[in-house]
C-alpha atoms as a PDB file:
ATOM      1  CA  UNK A   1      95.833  63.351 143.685  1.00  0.00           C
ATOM      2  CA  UNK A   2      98.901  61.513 142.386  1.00  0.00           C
ATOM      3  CA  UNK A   3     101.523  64.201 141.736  1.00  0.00           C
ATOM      4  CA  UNK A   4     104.988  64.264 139.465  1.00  0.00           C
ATOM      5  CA  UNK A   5     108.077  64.999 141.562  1.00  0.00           C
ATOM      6  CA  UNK A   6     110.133  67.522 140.126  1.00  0.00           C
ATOM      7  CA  UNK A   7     114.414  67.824 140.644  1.00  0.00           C
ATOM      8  CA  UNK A   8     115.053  71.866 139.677  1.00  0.00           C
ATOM      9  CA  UNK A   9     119.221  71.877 138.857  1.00  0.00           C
ATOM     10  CA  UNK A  10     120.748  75.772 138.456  1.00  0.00           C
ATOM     11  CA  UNK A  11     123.957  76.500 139.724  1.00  0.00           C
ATOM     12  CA  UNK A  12     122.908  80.499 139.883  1.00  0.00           C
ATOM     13  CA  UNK A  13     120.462  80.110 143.472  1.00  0.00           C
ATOM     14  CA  UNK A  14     118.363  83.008 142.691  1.00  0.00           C
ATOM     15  CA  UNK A  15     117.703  81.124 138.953  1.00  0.00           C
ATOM     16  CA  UNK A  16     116.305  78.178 141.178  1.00  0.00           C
ATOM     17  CA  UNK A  17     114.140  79.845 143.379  1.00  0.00           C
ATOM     18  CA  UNK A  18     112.487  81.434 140.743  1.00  0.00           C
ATOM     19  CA  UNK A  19     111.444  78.459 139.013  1.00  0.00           C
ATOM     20  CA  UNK A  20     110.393  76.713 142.075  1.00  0.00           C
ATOM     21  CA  UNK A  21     108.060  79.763 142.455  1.00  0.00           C
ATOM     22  CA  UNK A  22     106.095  79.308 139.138  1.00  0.00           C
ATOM     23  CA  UNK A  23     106.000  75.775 139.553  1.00  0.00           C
ATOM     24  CA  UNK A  24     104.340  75.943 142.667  1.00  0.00           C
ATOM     25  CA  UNK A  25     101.296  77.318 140.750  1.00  0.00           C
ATOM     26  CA  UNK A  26     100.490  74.023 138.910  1.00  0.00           C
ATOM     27  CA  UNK A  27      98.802  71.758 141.610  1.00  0.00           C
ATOM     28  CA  UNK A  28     100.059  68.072 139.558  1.00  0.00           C
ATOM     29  CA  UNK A  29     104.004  69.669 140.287  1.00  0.00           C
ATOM     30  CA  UNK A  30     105.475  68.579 143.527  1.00  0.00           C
ATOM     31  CA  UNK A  31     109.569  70.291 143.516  1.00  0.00           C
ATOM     32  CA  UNK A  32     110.942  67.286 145.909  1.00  0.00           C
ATOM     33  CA  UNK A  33     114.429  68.923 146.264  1.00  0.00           C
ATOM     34  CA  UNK A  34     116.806  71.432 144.339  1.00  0.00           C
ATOM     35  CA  UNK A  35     120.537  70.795 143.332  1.00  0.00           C
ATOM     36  CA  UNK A  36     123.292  73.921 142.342  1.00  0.00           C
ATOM     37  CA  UNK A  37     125.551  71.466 139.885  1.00  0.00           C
ATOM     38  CA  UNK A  38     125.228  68.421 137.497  1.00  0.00           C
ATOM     39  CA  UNK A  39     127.167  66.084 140.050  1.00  0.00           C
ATOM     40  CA  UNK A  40     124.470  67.358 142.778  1.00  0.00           C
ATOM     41  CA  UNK A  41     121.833  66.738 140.141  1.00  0.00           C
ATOM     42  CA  UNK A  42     123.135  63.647 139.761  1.00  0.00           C
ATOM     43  CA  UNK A  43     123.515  62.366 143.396  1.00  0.00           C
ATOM     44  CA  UNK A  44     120.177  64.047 144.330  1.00  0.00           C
ATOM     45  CA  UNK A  45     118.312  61.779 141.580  1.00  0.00           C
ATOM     46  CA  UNK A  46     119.813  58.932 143.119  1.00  0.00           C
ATOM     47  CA  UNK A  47     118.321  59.536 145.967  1.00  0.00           C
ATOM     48  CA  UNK A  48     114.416  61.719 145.616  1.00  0.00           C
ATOM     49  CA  UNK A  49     114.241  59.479 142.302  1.00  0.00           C
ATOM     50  CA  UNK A  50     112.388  62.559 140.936  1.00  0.00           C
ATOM     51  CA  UNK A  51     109.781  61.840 137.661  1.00  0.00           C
ATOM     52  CA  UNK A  52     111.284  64.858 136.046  1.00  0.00           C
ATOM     53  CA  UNK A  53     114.430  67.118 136.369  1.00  0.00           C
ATOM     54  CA  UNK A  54     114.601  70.903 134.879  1.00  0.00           C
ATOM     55  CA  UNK A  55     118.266  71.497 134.456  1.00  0.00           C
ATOM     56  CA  UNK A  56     120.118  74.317 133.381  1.00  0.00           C
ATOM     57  CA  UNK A  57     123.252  73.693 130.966  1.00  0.00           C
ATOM     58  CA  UNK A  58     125.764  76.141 131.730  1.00  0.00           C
ATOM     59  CA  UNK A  59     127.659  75.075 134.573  1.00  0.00           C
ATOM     60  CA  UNK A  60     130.842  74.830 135.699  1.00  0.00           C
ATOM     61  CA  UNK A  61     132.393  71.851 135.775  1.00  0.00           C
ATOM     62  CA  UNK A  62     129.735  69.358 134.742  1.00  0.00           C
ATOM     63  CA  UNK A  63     127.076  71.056 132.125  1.00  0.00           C
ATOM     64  CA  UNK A  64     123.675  70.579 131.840  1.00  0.00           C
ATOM     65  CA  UNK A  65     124.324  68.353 128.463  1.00  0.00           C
ATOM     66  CA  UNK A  66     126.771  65.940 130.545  1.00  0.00           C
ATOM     67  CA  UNK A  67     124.488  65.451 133.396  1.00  0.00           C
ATOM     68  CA  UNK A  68     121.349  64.878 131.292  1.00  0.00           C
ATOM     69  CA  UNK A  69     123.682  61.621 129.716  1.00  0.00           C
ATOM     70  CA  UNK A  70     124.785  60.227 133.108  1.00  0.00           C
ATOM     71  CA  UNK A  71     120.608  60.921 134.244  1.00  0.00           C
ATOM     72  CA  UNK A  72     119.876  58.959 131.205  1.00  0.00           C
ATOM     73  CA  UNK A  73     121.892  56.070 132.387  1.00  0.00           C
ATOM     74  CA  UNK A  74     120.225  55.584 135.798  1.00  0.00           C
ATOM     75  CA  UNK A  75     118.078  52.654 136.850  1.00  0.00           C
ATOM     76  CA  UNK A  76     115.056  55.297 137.225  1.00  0.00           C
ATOM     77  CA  UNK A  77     115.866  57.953 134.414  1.00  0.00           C
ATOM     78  CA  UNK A  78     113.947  61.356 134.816  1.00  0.00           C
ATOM     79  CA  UNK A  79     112.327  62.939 131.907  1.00  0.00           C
ATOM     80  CA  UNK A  80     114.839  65.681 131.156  1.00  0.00           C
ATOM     81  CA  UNK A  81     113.517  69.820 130.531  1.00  0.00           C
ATOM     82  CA  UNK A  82     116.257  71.823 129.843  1.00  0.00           C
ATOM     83  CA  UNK A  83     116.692  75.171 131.533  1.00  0.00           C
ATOM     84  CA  UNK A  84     118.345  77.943 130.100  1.00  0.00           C
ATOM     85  CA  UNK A  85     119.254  81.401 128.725  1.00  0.00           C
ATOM     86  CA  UNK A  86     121.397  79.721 125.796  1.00  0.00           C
ATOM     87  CA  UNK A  87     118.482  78.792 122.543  1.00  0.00           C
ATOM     88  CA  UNK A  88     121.499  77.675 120.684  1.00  0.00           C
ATOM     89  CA  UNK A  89     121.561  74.367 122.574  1.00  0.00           C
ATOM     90  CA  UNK A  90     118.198  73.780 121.307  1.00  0.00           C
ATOM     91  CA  UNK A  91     119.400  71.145 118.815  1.00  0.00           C
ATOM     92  CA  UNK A  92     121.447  69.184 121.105  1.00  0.00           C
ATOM     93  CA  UNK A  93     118.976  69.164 123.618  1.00  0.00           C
ATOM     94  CA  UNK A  94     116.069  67.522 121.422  1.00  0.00           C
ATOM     95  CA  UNK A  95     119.404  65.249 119.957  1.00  0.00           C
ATOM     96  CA  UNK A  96     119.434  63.647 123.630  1.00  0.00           C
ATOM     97  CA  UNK A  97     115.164  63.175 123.622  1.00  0.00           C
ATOM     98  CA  UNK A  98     114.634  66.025 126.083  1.00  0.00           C
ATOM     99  CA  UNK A  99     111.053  66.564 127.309  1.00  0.00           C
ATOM    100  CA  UNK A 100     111.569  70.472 126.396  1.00  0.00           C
ATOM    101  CA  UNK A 101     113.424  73.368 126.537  1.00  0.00           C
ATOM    102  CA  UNK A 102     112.323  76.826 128.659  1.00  0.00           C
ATOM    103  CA  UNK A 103     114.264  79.532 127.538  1.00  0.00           C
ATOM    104  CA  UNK A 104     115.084  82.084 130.548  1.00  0.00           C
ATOM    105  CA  UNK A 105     113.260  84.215 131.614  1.00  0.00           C
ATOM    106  CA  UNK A 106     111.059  82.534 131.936  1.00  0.00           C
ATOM    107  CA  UNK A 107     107.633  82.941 130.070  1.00  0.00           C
ATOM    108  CA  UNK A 108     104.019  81.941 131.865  1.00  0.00           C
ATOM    109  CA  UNK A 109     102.599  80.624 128.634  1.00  0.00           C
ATOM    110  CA  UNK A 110     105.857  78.715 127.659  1.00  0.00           C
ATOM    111  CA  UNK A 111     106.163  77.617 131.095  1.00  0.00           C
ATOM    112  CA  UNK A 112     101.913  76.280 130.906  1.00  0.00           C
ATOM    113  CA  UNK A 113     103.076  74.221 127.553  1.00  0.00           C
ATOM    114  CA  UNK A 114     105.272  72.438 129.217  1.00  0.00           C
ATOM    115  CA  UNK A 115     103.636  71.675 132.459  1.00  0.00           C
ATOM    116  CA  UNK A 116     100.885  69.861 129.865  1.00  0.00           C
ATOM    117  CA  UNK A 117     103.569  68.308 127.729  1.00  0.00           C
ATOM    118  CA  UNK A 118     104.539  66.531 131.110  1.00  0.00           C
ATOM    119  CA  UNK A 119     101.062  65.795 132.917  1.00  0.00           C
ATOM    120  CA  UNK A 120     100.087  64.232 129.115  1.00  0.00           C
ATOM    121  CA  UNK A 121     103.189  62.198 129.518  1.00  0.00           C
ATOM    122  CA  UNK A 122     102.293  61.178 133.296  1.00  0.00           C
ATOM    123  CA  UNK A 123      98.365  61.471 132.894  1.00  0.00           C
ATOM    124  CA  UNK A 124      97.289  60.695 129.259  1.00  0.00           C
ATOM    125  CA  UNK A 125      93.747  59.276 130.480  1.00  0.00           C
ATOM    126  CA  UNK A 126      93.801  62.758 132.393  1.00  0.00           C
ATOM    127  CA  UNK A 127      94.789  64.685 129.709  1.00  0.00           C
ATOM    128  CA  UNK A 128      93.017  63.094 126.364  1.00  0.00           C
ATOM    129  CA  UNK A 129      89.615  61.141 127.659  1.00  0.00           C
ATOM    130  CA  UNK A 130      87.236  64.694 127.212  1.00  0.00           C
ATOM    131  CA  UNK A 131      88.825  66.435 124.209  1.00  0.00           C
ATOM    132  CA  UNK A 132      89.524  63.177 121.926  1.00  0.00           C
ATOM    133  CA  UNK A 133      86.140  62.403 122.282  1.00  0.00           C
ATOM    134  CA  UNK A 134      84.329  65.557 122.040  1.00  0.00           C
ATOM    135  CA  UNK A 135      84.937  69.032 119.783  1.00  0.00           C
ATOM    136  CA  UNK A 136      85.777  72.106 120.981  1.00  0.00           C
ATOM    137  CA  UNK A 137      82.580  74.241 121.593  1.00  0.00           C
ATOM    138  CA  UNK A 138      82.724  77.956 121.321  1.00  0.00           C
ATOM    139  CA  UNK A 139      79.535  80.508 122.086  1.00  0.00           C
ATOM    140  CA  UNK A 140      79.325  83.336 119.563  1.00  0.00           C
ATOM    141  CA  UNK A 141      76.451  85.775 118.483  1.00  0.00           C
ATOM    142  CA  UNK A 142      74.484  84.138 121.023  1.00  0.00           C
ATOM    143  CA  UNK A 143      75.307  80.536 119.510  1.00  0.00           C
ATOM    144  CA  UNK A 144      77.271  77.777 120.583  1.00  0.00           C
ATOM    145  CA  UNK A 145      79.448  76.622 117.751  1.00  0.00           C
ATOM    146  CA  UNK A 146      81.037  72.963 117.770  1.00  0.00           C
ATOM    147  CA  UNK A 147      84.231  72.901 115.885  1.00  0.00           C
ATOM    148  CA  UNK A 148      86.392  69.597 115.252  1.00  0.00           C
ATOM    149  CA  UNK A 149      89.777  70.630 116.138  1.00  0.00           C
ATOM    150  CA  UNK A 150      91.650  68.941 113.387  1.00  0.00           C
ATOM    151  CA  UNK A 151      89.949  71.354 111.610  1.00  0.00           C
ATOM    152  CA  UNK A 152      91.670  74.460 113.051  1.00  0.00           C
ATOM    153  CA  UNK A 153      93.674  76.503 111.795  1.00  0.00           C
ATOM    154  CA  UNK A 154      95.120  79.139 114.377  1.00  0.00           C
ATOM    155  CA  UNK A 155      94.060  80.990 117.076  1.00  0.00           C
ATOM    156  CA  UNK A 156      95.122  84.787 117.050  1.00  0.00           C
ATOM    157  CA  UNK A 157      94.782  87.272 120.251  1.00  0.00           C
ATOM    158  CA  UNK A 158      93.082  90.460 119.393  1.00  0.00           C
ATOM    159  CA  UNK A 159      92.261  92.760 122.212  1.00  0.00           C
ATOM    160  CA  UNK A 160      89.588  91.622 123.896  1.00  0.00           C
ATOM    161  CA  UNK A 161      88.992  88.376 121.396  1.00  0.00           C
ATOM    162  CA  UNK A 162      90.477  85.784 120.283  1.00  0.00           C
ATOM    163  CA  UNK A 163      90.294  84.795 116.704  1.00  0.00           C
ATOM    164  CA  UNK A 164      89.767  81.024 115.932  1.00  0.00           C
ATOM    165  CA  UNK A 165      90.449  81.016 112.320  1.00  0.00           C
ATOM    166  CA  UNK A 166      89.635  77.328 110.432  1.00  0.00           C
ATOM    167  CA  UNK A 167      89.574  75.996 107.171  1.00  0.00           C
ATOM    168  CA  UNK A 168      86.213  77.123 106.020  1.00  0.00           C
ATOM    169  CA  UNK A 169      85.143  79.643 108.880  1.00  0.00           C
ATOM    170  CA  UNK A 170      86.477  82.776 110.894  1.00  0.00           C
ATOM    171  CA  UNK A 171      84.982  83.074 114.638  1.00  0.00           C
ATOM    172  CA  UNK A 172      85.855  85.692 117.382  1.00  0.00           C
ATOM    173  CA  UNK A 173      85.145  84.648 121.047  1.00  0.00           C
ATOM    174  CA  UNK A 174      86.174  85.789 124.343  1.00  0.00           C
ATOM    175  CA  UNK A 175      88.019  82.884 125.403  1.00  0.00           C
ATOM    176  CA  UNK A 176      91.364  83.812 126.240  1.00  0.00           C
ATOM    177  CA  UNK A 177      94.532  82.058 123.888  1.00  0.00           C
ATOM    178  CA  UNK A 178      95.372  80.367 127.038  1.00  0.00           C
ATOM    179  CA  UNK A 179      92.285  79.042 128.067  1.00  0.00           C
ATOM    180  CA  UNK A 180      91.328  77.534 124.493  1.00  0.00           C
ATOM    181  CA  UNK A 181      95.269  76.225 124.016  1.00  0.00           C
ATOM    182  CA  UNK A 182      94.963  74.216 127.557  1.00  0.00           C
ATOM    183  CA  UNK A 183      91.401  72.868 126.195  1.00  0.00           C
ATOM    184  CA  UNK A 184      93.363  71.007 123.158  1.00  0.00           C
ATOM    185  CA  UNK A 185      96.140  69.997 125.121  1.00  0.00           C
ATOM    186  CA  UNK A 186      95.538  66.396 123.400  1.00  0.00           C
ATOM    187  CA  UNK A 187      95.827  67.401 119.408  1.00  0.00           C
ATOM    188  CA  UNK A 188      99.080  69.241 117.935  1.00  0.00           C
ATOM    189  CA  UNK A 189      98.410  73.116 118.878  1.00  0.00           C
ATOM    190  CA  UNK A 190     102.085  74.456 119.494  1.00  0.00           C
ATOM    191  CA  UNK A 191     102.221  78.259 120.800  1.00  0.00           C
ATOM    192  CA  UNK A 192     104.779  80.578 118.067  1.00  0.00           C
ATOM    193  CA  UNK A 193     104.233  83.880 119.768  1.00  0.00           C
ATOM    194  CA  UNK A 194     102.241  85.219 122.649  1.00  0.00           C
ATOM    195  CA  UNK A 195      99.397  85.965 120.220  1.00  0.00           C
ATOM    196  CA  UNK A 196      99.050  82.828 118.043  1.00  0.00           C
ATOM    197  CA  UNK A 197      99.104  79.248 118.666  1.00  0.00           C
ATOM    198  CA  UNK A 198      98.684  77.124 115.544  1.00  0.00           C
ATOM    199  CA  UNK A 199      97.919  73.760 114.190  1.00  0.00           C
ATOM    200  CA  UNK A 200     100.958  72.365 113.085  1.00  0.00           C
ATOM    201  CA  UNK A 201      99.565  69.702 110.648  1.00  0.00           C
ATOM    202  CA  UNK A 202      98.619  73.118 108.797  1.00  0.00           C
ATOM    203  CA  UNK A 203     102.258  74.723 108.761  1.00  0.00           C
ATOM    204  CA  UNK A 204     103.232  75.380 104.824  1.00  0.00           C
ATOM    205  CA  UNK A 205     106.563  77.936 105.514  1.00  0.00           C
ATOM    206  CA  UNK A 206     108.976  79.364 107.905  1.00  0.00           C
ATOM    207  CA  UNK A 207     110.608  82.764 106.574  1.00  0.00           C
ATOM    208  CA  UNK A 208     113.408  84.677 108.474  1.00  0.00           C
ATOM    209  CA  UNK A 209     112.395  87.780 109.730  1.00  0.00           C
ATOM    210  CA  UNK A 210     114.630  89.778 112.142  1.00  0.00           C
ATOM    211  CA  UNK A 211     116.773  89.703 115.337  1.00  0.00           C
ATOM    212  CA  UNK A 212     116.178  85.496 115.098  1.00  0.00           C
ATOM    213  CA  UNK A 213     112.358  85.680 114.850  1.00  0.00           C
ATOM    214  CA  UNK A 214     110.168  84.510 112.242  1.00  0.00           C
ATOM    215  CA  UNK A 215     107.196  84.642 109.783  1.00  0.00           C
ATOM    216  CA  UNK A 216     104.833  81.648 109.086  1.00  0.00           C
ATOM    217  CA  UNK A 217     102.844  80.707 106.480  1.00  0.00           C
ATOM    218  CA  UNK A 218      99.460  78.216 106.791  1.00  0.00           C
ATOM    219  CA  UNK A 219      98.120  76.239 103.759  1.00  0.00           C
ATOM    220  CA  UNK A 220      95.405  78.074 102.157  1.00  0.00           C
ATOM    221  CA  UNK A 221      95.972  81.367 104.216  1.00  0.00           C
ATOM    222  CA  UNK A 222      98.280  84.525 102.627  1.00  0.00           C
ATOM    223  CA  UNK A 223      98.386  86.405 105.708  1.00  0.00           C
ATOM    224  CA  UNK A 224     101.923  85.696 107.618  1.00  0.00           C
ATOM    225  CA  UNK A 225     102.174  84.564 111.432  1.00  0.00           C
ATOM    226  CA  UNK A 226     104.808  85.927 113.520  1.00  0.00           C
ATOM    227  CA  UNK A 227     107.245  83.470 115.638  1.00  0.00           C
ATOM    228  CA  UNK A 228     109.001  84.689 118.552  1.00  0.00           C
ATOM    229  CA  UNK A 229     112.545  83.623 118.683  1.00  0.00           C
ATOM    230  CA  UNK A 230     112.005  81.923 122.259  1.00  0.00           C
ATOM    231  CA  UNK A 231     109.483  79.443 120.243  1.00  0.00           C
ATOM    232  CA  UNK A 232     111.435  79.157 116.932  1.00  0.00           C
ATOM    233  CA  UNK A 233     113.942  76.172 117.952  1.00  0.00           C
ATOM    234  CA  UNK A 234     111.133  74.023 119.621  1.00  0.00           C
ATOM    235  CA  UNK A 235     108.871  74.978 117.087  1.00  0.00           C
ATOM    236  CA  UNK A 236     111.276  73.730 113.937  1.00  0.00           C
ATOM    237  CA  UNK A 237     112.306  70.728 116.366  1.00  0.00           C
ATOM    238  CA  UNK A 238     108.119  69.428 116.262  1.00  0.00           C
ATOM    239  CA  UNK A 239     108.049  70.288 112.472  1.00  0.00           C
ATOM    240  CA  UNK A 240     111.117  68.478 110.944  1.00  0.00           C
ATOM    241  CA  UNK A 241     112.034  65.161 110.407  1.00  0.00           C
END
């Protein structure tokens, strides 16, 4: 299996061990070295060539933002996932066409989304060839339901179910969010809290809520959506021009 070499940059040691952890977990990720500053980044991409570099931005002496330019600049230029406890860099990170941006600590679903944002880069065959072709089939009341995904609304975690809510139909299954997010990797689903993932093509309004998090609005639906501040830059970022 052909697998995507990974560079993890944190000057805090601790910081990088933990992330080398989760991404051990995903069997496509292969961490090929580890560096504790942007020159070390810098020198160690020179060198492993890595597909893919997570790197933190504050550091001292060279930041995160200054090493993901001189990265940029190299023969073999990693795709760039910024690391870091800091969601006000959001903005400048997407500015310099970064992969994505994992807020610390470090969340397993945010984490999964962008493990599949890089194997769709790496593997699109991999990641698009069953669900483009096919629709996403649920089993309810004994049925098996066959839904076309640009049809979907949300999904919503209750409990024990998961709601898949769509433009003309409600149906509760016992899918898990994560499992039915990972099965449409390949169409614009974007996580906004740990109990909703929605289609974005359907977003109508963002309202400010408290303590930086958010409600949203979907056309033709009154109920409102909450967005967790760790999803709110990224999630403005996909939905703006």
């Amino acid at each position: 299996m052909k697998q995507i070499d990974v560079l993890v940059v944190d000057d805090e040691r601790y910081a990088r061990e933990e992330l080398i952890h989760l991404l051990a977990s995903f069997e496509r990720i292969r961490v090929v070295g580890e560096a504790e500053s942007g020159e070390d980044a810098i020198l160690k991409s020179l060198t492993l060539k890595p597909d893919v570099v997570f790197l933190d931005i504050e550091m001292p002496k060279m930041n995160g933002m200054e090493a993901a330019k001189a990265l940029q600049e190299l023969k073999k230029a990693p795709f760039i996932i910024f690391a870091t406890a800091y969601p006000q860099f959001a903005a400048d990170a997407f500015r310099l066409e970064a992969l994505d941006y994992l807020l610390k600590p470090y969340e397993e679903e945010q984490l999964q989304q962008t493990i599949s944002r890089v194997e769709k880069r790496f593997f699109p065959a991999y990641d698009h060839a069953d669900v483009a072709k096919g629709k996403l089939s649920i089993e309810t009341d004994g049925e098996i339901h066959y839904l076309n995904p640009e049809e979907i609304l949300y999904l919503a975690r209750e409990d024990k179910y998961t709601n898949i809510v769509t433009v003309n139909k409600n149906y509760q299954v016992r899918a898990t969010l994560k499992e039915l997010e990972g099965r449409l990797a390949g169409y614009d689903f974007f996580r906004i809290h740990k109990s909703y993932v929605v289609n974005l093509a359907y977003v109508k309004m963002l309202t400010p809520w408290f303590n930086g998090a958010y409600q949203l609005k979907m056309e033709g639906r009154e109920e409102a959506l909450a967005v967790s501040r760790t999803y709110v830059k990224a999630l403005r970022s996909k939905l703006e021009l």
